[in-house]
C-alpha atoms as a PDB file:
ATOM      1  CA  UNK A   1      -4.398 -15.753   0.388  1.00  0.00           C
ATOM      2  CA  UNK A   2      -5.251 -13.808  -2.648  1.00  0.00           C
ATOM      3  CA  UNK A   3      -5.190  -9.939  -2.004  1.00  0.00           C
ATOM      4  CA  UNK A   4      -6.231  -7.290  -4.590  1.00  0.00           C
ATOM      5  CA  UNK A   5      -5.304  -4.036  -3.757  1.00  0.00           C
ATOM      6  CA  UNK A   6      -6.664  -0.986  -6.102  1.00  0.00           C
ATOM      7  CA  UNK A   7      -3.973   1.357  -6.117  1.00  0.00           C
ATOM      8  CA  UNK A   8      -4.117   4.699  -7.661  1.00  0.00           C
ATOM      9  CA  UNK A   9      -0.669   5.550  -8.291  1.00  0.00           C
ATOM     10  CA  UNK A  10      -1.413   8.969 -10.432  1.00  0.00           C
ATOM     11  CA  UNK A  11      -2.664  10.260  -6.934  1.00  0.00           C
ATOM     12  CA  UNK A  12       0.465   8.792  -4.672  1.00  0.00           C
ATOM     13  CA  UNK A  13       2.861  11.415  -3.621  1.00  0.00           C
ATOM     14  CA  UNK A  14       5.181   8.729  -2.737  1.00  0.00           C
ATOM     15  CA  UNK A  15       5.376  10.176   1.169  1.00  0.00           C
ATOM     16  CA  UNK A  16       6.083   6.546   2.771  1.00  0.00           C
ATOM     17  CA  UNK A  17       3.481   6.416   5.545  1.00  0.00           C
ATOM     18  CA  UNK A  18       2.413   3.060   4.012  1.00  0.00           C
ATOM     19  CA  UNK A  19       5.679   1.462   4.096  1.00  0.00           C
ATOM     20  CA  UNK A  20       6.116   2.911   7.459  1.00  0.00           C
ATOM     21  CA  UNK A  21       2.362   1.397   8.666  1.00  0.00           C
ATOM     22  CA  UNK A  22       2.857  -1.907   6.793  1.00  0.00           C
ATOM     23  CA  UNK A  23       3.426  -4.835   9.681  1.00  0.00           C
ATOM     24  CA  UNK A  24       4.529  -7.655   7.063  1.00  0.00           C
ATOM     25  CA  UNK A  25       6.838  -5.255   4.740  1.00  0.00           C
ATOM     26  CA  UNK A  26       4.917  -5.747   1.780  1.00  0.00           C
ATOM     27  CA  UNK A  27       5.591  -2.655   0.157  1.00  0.00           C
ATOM     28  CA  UNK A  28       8.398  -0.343  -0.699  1.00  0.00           C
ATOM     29  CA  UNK A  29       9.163   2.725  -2.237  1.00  0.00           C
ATOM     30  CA  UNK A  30      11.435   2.791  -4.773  1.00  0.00           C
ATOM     31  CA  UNK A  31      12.181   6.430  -6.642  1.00  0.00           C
ATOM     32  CA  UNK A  32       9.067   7.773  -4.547  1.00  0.00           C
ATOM     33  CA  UNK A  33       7.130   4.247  -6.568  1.00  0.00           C
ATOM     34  CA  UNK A  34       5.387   2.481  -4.518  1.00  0.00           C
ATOM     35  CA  UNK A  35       5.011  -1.454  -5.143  1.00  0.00           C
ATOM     36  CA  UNK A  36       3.137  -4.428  -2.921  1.00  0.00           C
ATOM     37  CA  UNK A  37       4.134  -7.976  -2.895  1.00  0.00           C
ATOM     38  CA  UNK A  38       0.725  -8.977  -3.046  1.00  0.00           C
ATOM     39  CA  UNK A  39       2.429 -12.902  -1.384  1.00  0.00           C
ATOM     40  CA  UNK A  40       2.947 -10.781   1.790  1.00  0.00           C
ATOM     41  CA  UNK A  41      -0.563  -9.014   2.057  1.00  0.00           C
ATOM     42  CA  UNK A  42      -2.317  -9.225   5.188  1.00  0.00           C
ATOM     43  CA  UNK A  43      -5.360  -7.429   4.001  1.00  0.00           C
ATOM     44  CA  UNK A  44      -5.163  -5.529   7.317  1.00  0.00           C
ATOM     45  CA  UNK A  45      -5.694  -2.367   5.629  1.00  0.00           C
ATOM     46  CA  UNK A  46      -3.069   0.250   7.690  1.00  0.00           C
ATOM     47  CA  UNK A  47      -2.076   1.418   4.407  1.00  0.00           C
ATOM     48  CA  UNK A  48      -4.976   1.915   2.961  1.00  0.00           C
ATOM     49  CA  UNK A  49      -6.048   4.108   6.629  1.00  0.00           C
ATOM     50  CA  UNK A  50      -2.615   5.918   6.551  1.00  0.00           C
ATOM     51  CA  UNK A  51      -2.783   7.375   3.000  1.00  0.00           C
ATOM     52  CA  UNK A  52      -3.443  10.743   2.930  1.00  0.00           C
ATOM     53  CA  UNK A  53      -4.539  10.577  -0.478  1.00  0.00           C
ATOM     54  CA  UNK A  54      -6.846   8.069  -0.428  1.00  0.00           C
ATOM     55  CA  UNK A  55      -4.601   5.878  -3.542  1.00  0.00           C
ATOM     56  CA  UNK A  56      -4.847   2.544  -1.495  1.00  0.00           C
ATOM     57  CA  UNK A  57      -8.125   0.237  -1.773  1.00  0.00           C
ATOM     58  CA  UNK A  58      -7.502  -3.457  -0.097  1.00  0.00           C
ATOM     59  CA  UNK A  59     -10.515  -5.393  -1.868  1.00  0.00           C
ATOM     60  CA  UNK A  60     -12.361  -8.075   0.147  1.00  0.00           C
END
């Protein structure tokens, strides 16, 4: 499955509630840097809902 994800990482505060929400571990926070491993990707969109700043955009 292909997954784009939009992410606006000049908005991320790096606060961890994705990697916290994220059921298949596809992303991690490294040096408050977030990254995906777009091969894990569910597209079921709990980080995208859990960021308070709105930097995470799963694309259909």
């Amino acid at each position: 499955m292909h997954v784009k994800i939009n992410f606006k990482s000049y908005i991320c505060v790096g606060c961890d509630s994705c990697v916290l929400m994220c059921p298949v571990n596809a992303i991690t926070l490294i040096n408050f840097k977030v990254f995906f491993d777009c091969s894990k990707c569910i597209k079921c969109k709990f980080c995208e809902f859990v960021c308070p700043m709105g930097a995470i955009e799963i694309q259909d």
